[in-house]
Protein backbone atom coordinates (compact mmCIF):
# COMPACT_ATOMS: atom_id res chain seq x y z
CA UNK A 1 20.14 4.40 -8.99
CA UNK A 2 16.53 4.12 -8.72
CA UNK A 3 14.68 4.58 -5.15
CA UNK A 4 12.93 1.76 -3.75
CA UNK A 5 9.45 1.62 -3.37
CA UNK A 6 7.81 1.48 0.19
CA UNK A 7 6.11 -1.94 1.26
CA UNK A 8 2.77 -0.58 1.31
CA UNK A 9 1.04 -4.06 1.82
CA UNK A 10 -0.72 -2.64 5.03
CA UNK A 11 -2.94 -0.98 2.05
CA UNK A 12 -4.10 -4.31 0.47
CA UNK A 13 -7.65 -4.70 1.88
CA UNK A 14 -10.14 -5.89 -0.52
CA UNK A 15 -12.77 -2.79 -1.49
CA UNK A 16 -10.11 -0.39 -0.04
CA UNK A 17 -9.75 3.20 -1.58
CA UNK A 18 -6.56 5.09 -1.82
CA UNK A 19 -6.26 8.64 -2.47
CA UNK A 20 -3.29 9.60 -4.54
CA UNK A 21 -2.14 13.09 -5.71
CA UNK A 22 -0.04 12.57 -9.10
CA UNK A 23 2.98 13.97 -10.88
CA UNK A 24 3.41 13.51 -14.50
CA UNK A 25 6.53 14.00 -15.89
CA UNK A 26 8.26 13.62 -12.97
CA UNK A 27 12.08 13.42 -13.35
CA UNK A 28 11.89 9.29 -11.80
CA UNK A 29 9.24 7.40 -11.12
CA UNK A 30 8.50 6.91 -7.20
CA UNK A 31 5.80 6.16 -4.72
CA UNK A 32 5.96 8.59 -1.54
CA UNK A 33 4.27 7.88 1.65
CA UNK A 34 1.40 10.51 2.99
CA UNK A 35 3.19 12.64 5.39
CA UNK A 36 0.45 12.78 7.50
CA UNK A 37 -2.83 11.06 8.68
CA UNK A 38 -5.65 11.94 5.84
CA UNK A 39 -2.84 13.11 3.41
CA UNK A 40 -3.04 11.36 0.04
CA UNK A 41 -0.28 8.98 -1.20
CA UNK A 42 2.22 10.82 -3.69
CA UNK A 43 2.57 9.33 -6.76
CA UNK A 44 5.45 10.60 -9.50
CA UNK A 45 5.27 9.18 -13.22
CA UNK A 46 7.53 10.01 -15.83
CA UNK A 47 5.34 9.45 -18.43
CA UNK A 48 3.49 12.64 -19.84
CA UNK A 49 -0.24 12.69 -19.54
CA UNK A 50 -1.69 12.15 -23.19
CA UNK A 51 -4.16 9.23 -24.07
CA UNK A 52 -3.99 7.70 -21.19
CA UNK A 53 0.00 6.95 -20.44
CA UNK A 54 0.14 8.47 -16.77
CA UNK A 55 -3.02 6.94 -15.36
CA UNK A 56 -1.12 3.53 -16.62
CA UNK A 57 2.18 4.29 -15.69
CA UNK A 58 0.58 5.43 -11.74
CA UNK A 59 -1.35 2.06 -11.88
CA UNK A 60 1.71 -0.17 -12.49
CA UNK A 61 4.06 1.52 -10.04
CA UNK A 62 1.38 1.79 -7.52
CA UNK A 63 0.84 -2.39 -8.36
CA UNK A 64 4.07 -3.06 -7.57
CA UNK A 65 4.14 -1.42 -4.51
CA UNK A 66 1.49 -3.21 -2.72
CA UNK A 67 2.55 -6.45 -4.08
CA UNK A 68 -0.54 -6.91 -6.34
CA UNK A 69 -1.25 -7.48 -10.25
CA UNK A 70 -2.52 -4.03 -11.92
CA UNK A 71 -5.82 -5.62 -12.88
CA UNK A 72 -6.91 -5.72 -9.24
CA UNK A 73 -6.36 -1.55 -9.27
CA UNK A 74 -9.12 0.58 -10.69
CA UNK A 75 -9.62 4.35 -10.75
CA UNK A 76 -12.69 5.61 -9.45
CA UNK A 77 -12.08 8.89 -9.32
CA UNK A 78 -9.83 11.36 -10.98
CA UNK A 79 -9.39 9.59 -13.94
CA UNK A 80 -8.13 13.23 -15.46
CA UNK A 81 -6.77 14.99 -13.19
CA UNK A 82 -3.82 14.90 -10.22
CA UNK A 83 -5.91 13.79 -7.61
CA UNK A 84 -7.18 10.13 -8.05
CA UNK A 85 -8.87 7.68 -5.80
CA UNK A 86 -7.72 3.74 -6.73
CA UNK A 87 -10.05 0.86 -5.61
CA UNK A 88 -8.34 -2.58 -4.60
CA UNK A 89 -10.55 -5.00 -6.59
């Protein structure tokens, strides 16, 4: 059974930046809440990162969990490695 993904609407503000550290092939795909203040979102994919795939894969799940379409999510920072920091268009 698949975990749910936390309501993280509190996030939506328009211009906001979250900092995510990413797992690639992960064995499910989930969205886990920083554990503390400052700590970065974590983010676990499935997908292997080649051409792209995991950035796309982190984008959708991360869209779903704040309740917004993936084309208002842009990477800013990170684009290849773990660590990534997503604008809220």
């Amino acid at each position: 059974m698949a975990r749910p993904l936390p309501d993280l609407s509190a996030l939506v503000v328009p211009g906001a930046r979250i900092a995510l550290r990413v797992t690639p092939k992960a064995s499910r795909n989930a969205v886990v809440p920083a554990e503390a203040a400052g700590d970065p979102l974590r983010v676990y994919v499935t997908t292997a990162p080649e051409g792209g795939k995991a950035n796309a894969a982190v984008l959708k799940l991360l869209a779903k969990a704040l309740g917004l379409p993936k084309s208002r999510l842009t990477i800013v920072q990170g684009e290849t490695g773990r660590d990534k920091l997503i604008e809220i268009d």
